[in-house]
Every structure is written in C-alpha cells, then in structure tokens.
Protein backbone atom coordinates (compact mmCIF):
# COMPACT_ATOMS: atom_id res chain seq x y z
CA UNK A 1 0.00 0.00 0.00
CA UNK A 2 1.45 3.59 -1.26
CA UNK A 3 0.63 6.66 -2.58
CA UNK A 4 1.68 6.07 -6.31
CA UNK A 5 -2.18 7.40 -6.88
CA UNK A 6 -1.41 10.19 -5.29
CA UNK A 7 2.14 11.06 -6.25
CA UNK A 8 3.50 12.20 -9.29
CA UNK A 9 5.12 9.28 -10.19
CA UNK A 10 8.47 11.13 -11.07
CA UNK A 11 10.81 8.80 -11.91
CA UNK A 12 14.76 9.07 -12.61
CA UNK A 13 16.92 7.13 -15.18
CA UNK A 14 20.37 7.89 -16.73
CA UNK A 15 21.06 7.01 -20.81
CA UNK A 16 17.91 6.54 -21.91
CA UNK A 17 16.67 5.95 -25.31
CA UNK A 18 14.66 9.28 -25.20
CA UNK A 19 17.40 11.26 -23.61
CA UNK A 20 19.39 10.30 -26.31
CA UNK A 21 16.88 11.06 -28.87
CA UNK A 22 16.90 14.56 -27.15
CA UNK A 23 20.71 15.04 -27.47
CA UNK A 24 20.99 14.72 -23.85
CA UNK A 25 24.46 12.86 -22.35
CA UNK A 26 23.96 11.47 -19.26
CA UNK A 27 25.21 7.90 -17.20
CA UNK A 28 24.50 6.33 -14.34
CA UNK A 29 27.65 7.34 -13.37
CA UNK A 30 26.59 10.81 -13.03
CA UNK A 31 23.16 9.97 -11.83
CA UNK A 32 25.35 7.78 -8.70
CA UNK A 33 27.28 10.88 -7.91
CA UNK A 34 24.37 13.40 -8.13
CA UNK A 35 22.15 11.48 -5.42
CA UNK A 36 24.93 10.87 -3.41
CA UNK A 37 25.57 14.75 -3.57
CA UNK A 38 21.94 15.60 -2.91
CA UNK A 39 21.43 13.25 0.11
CA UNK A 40 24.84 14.66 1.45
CA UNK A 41 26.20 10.46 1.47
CA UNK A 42 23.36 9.28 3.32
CA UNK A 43 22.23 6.66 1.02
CA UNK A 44 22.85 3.15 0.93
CA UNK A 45 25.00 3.43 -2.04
CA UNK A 46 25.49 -0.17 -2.87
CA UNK A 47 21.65 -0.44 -3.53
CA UNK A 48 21.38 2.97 -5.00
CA UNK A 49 23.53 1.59 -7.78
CA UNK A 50 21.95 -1.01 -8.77
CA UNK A 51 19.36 0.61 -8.90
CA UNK A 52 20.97 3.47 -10.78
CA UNK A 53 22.99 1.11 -13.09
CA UNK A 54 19.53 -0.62 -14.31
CA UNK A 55 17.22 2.12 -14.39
CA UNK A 56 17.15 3.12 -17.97
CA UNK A 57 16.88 -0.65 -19.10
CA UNK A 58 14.03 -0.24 -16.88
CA UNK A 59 12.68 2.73 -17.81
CA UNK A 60 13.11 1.49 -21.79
CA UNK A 61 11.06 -1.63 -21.01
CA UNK A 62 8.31 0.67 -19.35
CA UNK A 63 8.33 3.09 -22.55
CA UNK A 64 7.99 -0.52 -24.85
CA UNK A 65 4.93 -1.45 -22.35
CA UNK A 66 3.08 2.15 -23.52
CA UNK A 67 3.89 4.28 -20.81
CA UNK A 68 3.46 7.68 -22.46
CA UNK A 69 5.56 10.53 -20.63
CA UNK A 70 4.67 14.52 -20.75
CA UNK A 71 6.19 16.07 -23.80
CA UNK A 72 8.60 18.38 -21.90
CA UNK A 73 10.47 15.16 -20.66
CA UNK A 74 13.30 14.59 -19.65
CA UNK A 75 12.91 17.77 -17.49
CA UNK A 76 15.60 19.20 -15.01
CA UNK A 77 12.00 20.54 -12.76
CA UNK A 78 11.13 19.27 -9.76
CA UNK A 79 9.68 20.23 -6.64
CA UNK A 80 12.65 18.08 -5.27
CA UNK A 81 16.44 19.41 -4.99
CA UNK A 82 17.73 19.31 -9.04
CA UNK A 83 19.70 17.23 -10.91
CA UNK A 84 22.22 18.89 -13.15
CA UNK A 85 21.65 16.79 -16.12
CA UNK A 86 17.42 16.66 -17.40
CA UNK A 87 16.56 12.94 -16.06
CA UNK A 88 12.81 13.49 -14.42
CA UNK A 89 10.19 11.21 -16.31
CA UNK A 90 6.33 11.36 -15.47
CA UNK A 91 3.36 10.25 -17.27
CA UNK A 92 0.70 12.42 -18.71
CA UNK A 93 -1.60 10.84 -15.80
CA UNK A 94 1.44 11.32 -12.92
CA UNK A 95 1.77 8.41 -10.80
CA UNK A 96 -1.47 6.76 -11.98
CA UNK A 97 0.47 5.99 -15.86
CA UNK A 98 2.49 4.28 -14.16
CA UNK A 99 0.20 2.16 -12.41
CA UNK A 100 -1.80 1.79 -15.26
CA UNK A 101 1.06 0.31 -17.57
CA UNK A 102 1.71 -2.50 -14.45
CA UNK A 103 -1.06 -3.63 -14.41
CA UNK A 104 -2.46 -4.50 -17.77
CA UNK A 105 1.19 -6.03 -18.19
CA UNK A 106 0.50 -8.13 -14.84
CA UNK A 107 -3.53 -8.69 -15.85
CA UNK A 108 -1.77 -10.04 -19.10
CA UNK A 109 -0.17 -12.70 -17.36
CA UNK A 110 -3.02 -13.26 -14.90
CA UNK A 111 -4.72 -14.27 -18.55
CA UNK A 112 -2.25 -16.57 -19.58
CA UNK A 113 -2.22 -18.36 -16.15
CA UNK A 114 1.43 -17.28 -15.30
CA UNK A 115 0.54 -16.03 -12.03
CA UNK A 116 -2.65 -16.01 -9.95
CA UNK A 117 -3.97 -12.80 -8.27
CA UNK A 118 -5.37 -13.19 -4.81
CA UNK A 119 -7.30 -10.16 -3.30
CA UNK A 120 -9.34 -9.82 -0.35
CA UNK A 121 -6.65 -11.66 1.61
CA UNK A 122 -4.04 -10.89 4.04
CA UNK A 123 -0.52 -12.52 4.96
CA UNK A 124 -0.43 -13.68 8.62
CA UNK A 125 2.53 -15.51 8.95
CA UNK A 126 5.74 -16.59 7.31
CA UNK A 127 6.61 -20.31 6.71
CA UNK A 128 9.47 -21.33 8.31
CA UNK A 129 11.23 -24.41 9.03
CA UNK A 130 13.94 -25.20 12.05
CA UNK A 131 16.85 -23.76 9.84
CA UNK A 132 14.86 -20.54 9.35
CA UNK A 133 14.24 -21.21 5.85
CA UNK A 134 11.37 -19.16 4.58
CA UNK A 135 9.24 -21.37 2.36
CA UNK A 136 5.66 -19.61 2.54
CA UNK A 137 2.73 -17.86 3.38
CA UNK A 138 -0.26 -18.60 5.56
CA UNK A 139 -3.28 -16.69 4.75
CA UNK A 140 -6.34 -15.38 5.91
CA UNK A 141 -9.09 -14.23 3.32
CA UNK A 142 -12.11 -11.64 4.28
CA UNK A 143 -14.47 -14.45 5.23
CA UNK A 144 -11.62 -15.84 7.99
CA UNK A 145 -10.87 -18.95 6.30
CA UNK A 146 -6.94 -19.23 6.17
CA UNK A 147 -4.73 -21.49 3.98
CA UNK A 148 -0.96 -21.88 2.85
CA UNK A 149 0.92 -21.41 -0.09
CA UNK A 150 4.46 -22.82 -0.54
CA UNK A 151 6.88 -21.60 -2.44
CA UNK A 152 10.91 -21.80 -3.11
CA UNK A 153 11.26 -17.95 -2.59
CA UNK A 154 9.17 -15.07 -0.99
CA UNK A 155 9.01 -11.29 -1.95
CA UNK A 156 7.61 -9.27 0.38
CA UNK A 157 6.57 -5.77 -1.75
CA UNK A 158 3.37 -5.17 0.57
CA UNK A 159 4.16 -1.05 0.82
CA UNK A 160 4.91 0.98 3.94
CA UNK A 161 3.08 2.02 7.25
CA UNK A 162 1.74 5.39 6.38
CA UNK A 163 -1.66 4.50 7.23
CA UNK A 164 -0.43 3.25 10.78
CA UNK A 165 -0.44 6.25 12.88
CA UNK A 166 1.06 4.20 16.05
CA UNK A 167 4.05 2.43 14.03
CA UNK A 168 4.69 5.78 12.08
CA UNK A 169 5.29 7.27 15.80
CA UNK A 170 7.37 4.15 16.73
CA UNK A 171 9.30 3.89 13.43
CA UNK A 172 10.20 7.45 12.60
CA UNK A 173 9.40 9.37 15.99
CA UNK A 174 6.93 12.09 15.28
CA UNK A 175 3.16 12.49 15.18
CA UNK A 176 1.37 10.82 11.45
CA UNK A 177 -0.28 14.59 10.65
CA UNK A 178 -1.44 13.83 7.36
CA UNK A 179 -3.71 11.32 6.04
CA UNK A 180 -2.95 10.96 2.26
CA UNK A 181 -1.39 7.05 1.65
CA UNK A 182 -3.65 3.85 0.75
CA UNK A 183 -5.36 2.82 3.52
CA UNK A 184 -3.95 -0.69 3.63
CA UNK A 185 0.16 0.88 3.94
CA UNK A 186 -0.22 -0.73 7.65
CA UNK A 187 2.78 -2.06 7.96
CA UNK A 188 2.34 -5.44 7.90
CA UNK A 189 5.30 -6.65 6.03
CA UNK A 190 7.54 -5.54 8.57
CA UNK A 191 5.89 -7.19 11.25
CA UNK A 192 6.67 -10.26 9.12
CA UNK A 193 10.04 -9.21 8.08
CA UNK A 194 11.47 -8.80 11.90
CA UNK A 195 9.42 -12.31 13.17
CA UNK A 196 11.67 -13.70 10.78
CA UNK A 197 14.36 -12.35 11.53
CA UNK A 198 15.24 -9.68 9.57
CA UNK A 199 15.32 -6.05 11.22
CA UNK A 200 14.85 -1.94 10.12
CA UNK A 201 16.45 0.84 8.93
CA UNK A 202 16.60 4.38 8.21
CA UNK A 203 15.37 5.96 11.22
CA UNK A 204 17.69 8.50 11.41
CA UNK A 205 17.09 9.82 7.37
CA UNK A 206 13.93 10.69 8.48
CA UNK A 207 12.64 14.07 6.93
CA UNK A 208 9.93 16.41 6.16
CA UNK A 209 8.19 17.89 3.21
CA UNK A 210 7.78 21.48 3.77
CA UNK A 211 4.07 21.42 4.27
CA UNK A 212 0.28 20.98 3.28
CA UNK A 213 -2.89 22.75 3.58
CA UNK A 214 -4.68 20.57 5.75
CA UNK A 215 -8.60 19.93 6.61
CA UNK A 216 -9.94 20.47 9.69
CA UNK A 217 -10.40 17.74 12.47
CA UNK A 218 -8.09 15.62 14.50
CA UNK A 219 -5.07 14.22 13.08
CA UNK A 220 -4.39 12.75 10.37
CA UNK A 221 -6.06 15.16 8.29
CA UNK A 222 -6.58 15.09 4.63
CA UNK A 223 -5.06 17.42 2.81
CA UNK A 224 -7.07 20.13 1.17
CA UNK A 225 -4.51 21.94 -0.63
CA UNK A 226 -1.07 22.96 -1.11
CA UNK A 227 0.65 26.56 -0.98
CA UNK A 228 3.30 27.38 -3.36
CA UNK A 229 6.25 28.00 -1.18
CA UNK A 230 8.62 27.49 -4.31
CA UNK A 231 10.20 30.80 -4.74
CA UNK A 232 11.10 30.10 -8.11
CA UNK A 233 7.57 29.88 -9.37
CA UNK A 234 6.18 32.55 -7.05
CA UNK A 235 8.83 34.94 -5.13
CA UNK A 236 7.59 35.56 -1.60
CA UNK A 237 5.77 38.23 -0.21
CA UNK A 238 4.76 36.49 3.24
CA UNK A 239 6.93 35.37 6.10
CA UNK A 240 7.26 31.86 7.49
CA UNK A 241 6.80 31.98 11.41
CA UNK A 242 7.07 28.49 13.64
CA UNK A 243 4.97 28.37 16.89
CA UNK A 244 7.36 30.37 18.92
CA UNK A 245 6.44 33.16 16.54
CA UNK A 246 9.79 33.48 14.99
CA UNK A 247 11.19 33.35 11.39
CA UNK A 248 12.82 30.03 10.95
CA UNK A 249 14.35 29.97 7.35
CA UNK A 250 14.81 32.53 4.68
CA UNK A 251 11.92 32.29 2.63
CA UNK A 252 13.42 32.78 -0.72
CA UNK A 253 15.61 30.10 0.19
CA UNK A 254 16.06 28.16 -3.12
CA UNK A 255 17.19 24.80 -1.98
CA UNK A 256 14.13 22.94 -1.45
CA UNK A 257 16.26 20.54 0.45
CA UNK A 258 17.21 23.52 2.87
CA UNK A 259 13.86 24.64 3.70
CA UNK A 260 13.18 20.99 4.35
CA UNK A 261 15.44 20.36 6.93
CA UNK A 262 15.03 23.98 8.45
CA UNK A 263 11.29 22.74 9.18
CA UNK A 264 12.47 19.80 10.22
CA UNK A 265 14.01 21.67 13.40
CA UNK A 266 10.65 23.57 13.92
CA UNK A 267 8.15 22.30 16.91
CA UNK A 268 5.51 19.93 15.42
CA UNK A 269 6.55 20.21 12.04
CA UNK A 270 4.43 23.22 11.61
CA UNK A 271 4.43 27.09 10.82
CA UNK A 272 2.22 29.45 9.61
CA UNK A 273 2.28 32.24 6.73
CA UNK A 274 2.15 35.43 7.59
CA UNK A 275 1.03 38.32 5.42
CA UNK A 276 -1.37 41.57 5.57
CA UNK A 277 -4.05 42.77 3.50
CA UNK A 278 -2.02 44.37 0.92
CA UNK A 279 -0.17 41.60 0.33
CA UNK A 280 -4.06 39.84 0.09
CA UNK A 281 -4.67 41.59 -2.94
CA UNK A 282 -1.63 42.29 -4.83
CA UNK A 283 0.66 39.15 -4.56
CA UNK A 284 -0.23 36.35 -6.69
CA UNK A 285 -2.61 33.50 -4.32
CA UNK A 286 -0.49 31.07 -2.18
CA UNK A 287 -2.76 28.53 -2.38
CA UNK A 288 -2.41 26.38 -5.54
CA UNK A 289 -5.77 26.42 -8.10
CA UNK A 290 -7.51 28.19 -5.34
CA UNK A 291 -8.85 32.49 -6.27
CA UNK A 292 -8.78 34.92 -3.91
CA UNK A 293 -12.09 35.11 -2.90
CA UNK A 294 -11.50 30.95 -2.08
CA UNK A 295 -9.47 32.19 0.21
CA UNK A 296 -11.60 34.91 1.87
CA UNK A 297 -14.32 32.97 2.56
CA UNK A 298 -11.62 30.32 4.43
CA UNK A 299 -10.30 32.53 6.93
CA UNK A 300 -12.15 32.56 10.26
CA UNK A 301 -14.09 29.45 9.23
CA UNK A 302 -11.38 26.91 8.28
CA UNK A 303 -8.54 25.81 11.00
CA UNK A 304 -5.75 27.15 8.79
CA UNK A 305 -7.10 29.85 8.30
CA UNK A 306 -6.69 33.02 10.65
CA UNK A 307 -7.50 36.43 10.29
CA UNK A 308 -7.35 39.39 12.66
CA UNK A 309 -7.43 43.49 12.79
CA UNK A 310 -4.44 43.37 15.20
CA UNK A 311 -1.40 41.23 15.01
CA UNK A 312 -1.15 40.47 18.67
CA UNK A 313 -5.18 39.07 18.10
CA UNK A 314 -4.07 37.24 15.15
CA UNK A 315 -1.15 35.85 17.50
CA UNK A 316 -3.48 34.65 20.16
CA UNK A 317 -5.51 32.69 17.43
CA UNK A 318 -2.74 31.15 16.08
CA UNK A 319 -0.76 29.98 19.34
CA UNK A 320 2.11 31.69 19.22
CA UNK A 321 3.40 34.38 21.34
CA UNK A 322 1.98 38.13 21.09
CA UNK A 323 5.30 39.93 21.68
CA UNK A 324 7.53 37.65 19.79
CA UNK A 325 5.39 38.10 16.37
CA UNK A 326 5.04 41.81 16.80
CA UNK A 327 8.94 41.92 17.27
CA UNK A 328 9.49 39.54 14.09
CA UNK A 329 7.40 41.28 11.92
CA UNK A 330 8.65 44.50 13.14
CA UNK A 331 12.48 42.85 12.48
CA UNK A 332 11.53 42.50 9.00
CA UNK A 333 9.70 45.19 7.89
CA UNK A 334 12.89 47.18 8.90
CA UNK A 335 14.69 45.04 7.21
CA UNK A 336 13.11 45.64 3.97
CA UNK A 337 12.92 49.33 4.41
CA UNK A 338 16.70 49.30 5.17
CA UNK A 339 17.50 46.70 2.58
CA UNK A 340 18.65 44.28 4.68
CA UNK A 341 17.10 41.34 5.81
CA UNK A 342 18.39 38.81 8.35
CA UNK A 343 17.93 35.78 7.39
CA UNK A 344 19.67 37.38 4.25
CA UNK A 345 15.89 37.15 1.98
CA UNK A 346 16.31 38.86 -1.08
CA UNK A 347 12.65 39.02 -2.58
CA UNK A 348 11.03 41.97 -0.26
CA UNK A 349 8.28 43.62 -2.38
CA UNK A 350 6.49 45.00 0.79
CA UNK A 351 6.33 45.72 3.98
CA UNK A 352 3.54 43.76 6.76
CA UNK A 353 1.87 46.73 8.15
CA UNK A 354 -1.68 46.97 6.82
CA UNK A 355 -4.75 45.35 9.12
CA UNK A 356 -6.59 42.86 8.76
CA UNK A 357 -3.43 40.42 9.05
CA UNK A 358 -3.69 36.83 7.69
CA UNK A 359 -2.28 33.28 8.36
CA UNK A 360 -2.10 30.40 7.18
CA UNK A 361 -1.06 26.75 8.80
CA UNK A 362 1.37 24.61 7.30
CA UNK A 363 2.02 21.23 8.51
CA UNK A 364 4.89 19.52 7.50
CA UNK A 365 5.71 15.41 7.20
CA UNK A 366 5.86 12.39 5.00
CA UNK A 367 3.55 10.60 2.90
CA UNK A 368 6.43 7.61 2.35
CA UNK A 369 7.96 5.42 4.48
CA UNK A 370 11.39 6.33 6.01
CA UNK A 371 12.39 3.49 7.64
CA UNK A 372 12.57 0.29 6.04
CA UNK A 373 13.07 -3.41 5.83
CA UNK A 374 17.31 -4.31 6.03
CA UNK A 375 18.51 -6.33 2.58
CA UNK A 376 21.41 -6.71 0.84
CA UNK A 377 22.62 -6.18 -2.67
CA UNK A 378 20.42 -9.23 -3.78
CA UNK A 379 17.36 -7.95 -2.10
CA UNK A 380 17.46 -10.62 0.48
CA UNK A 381 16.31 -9.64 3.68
CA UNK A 382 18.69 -9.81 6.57
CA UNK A 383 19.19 -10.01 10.30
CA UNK A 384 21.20 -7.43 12.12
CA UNK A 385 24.09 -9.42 11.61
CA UNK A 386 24.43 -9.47 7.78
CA UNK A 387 23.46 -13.10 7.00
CA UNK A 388 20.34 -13.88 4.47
CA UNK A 389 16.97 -14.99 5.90
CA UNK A 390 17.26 -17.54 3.11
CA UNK A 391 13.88 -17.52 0.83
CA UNK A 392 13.17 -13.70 1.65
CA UNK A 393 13.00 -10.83 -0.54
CA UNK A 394 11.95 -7.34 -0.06
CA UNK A 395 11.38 -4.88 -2.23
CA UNK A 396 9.60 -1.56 -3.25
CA UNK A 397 8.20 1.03 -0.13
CA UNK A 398 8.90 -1.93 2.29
CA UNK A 399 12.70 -0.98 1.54
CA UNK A 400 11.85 2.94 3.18
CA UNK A 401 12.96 6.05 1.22
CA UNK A 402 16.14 6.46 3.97
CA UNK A 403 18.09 3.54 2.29
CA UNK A 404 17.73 5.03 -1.50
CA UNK A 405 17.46 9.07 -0.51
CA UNK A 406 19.09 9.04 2.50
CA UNK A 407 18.49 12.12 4.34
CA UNK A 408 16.87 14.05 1.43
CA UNK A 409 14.16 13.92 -1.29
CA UNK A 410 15.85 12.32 -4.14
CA UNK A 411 13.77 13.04 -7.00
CA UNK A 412 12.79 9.89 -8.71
CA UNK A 413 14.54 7.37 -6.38
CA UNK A 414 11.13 6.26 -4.61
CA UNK A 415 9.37 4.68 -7.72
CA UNK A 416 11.97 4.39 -9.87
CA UNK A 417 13.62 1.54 -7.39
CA UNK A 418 10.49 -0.43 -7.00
CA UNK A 419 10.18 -0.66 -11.10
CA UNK A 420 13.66 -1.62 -10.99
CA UNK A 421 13.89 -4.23 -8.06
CA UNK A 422 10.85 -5.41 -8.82
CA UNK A 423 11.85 -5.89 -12.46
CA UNK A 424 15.24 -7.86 -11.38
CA UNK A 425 13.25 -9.93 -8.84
CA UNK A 426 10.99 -11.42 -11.46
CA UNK A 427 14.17 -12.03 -13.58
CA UNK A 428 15.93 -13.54 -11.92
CA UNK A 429 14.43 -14.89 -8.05
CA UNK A 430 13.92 -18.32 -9.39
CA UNK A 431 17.93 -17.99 -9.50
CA UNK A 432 18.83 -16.40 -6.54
C-alpha cells in the first residue's frame, strides 16, 4: 500500500533511449554521484547503484509497455532538490500511468495463467522451518478462512506504514499529521520481516516535506490543498513563522532541500504564513488552483485559516506568542525598508503593516515510508548481523525512502527503485 495514486510518479533514469533522442548525455555514473551529492552520502550506495545502473533498461522496457511521458520530458523541474543533467520522467496521468502500464502487463499474465492474483486476503505468517528457511505464506481471506501457499522464494513488496499512525510514531518518531497514503500501507510486512528475523532501517534519514494545507479535524487530516512556497515559481511576499512566533528559514531560500530540513528543526513540524491585506490583494494567491475570494471565505471558518485586525489578536488565534510576532514582523519590515534582511531574503516587495493580518497553517511530514526493511545487494532480507533470511526478498516502499534518498528527497529514487527491483526480482528470483 502507497501513494503512487497520489504522487506524481516522477521517476529518474540515466542514458535513456529518449534522452538520447533529445541530445541529452547522461550515465549512471553521473546519476550515482548526483544522489549521493543531494542526500549529502546518506544513502545506501550499494543499492542505490543497482538501482541506478539498471534504471534506464528499466525505464526502456516501461516506454515498450506504452507508458506515455509529458512532452517536456526529460525535465531538469522538480519540486525536489535538481539534478544537473534533465533525467525526471512522469506520465501524462502522474503516478497513476504508471500504475496503469503494471497492471495491464500483470492482468496479461493473470490471462495466460502465469501467475494467480489473490485479493481480499491478508498474509499472517511466514513459513518457516527449524533452519529458518522461509518457504511460505499462511493466509487469511475476508471471510476468515486461512490457507498456505508454498513456495521456493518469498518477496515481500506489501508497501509501507503510512496509514499506521502508532508504528509511524514508533518507526520514525513524530506524530502521522497527514492522512494521504492507501489505507492498507499498515505495515504489515515488517511485522513479518522482523518475526523472521530480519530487522529496520533508516530511522535516522527521516525528513519532512515542507508542508500541506490541511482539513480540519483531529489528526491525520486530509489534505485540502497545497501553498506554493517554491520561490522560483512565485517569489515571496509572506513570512514563514514556527509556533514560537519566529522566522525560521529565509523564505526565498532556493534549496528545497534547505527549507526541508530547516522545518524539520521547527516544533511539530508546523508554521504558519504570515502576510497583511495588501499583500491579500496584490501578490499572486499562495494557495495552488484556489482564487482569492476561495481564500476569503476560508479565513475565520477553516482551521488554517486566521484572520485578525491586530497582530497580537491574530497571535493569540494562532498559538504563538503576542510579543515575539510583533517583534518579528517589526524585524523585518525594517529590514526591507533598510535593505537588509536577516535571514539574508532577497525578494522583499512589501512591507507587513496593513490590518486585517492573515495566516495560514502549514504542517509539514511524510507521505512515504522512512524506515525500512534491512537487505542486501540481492534484495534478500537480513538479520542485524548481515546473513540472508534464506527464501526472503523485499522490495519496493517496504525498503523505506532512507536507504535510496538518505536524508533528502531524491527526486525519482522512490518509484523508480520499485520498477527496478521489482523488475530484477521477477528475472531472476527463481535464480537467486
């Protein structure tokens, strides 16, 4: 269970057919050095290469298969931290092309009798004998009735735990504020992973987006939108205060990757925008596909949105401290009078200074799964000591982003690995 319905199913590959029908030079080479570069050498290099090295075989075999990207690929854009060399791929329907070209190729089979489908039912327990050879599955279906299946080899590819709001506290240490990922992404193939032995990984890689718009009611809330905080699509006119009312990052800032991991230092992953009614009505709406007057009937009636004809009132409804957002905004509007700001912001069009004063909520966290099931260079699952559970497999989300990004957002290098491992897995597990 993931969010590949939800995501835009970027995904990353170096010397491609297409990028060389483009003129574009790239290797996987490159592509190794630039992740390692963006996740500052916090990957699991070993894995990122092969995934890396068999990417654009991959991503080839996809294209053969009819997945049909957007025209303006291979694009150097992302809403990740860029790649130097144009590598991003995405269908014209995002992350649902991609699903869509799986699964007539796996209904395909279905057809032929190759493989047999079974829904409705859940793993319980691994098959093991005395040697700790896996060797099955027992199963449950959705009337109770539960039953076996043996087999020389077993992959478990059964998503992540982003539906699991008390393993995503265990796991990665903070609150699940967002409810966004298939409903099934419980988890479960870790619990069956570590009762066989094998253990987890990545806790410490765990990291941030830099926020939704979220709806109201307890947590995890759906989102209902998303602000565009990327400064080079829309410079900004607000300021970013965290709940002890202060500026926490430059908001011009144009690593992505630094704004990330400045939230990631913020209490509850959360801050709110704050702007005046000038800025209202002459900057350009924050909120992505949303008008103005969307956004004037919001404040006052939605959560995450606060308005107020005095900042220390609009303080008080947002939780943070009256004196401390009176001095920041004071802080900056001098600084943008005196031309110069500091946090060192370079994009000041105008000062915060005319009532009614506005905010917004932004709630930060993760819609994938940081932490992830331990394996080695032949996907086998393994115990804390390095040795094979022999007959185990893992791959896709089950593996976590923290082993293939590390401590960033590596664009492309959370589907593109489980096209990849999943494609070497069907090759070639019969061998392994």
């Amino acid at each position: 269970g993931g969010t590949l319905h939800l995501s835009s199913g970027q995904v990353s590959a170096a010397g491609t057919r297409l990028q060389a029908e483009k003129g574009i030079e790239d290797s996987p080479e490159k592509h190794l050095e630039e992740v390692i570069r963006i996740s500052r050498g916090t990957i699991d290099t070993e894995l990122a290469r092969l995934v890396i090295f068999n990417a654009a075989e991959a991503f080839d075999w996809m294209m053969e298969l009819g997945f049909d990207v957007q025209d303006q690929c291979p694009s150097i854009e992302s809403a990740h931290e860029r790649y130097e060399v144009p590598r991003y791929y995405w269908g014209n329907d995002f992350g649902r092309s991609v699903l869509d070209v799986l699964e007539r190729a796996m209904r395909e089979q279905e057809a032929l009798g190759h493989i047999e489908v079974l829904t409705g039912t859940r793993v319980i327990e691994l098959l093991q004998d005395r040697e700790g050879v896996v060797s099955g599955v027992e199963l449950v279906d959705s009337e109770g009735r539960e039953s076996s299946v043996e087999g020389k080899n077993v992959l478990l590819a059964s998503g992540g735990y982003t539906a699991n709001p008390a393993m995503f506290r265990r796991l990665c240490g903070y609150r699940l504020y967002v409810n966004g990922s298939y409903e099934f992404a419980q988890g479960d193939g870790y619990d069956l992973a570590v009762a066989a032995g094998g253990y987890l990984r990545g806790r410490e890689n765990y990291l941030s987006n830099f926020g939704w718009l979220l709806e109201d009611g307890p947590y995890p809330k759906a989102i209902l939108g998303r602000l565009n905080t990327f400064p080079e699509s829309r410079p900004p006119w607000e300021i970013y205060v965290n709940m002890h009312g202060q500026r926490f990052v430059r908001e011009d800032e144009p690593s992505v990757d630094a704004r990330e991991h400045a939230l990631l230092e913020q209490p509850d992953l959360r801050y709110w925008v704050v702007f005046d009614d000038h800025i209202f009505h002459n900057a350009p709406p924050i909120v992505y596909d949303w008008s103005r007057e969307q956004m004037a009937e919001s404040f006052n009636t939605r959560e995450a949105f606060r308005k107020a004809d005095r900042l220390e009132s609009l303080a008080q409804a947002i939780g943070v401290p009256g004196e401390a957002l009176m001095k920041t905004v004071a802080e900056f509007n001098a600084g943008g009078a005196e031309g110069g700001d500091a946090l060192g912001r370079v994009h000041m069009p105008a000062a915060i200074e005319k009532p009614p004063f506005y905010a917004i909520r932004q709630q930060g966290g993760s819609l994938s799964s940081t932490v992830g099931v331990a394996v080695n260079e032949k996907l086998q699952v393994v115990r804390p000591d390095g040795a094979p559970v022999p007959g185990l497999y893992a791959a896709g989300e089950i593996l976590g982003s923290g082993q293939l990004q590390g401590n960033a957002f590596v664009g492309g290098m959370m589907v593109m690995p489980c096209i990849v491992f999943g494609r070497l897995l069907g090759q070639s597990l019969v061998e392994f």
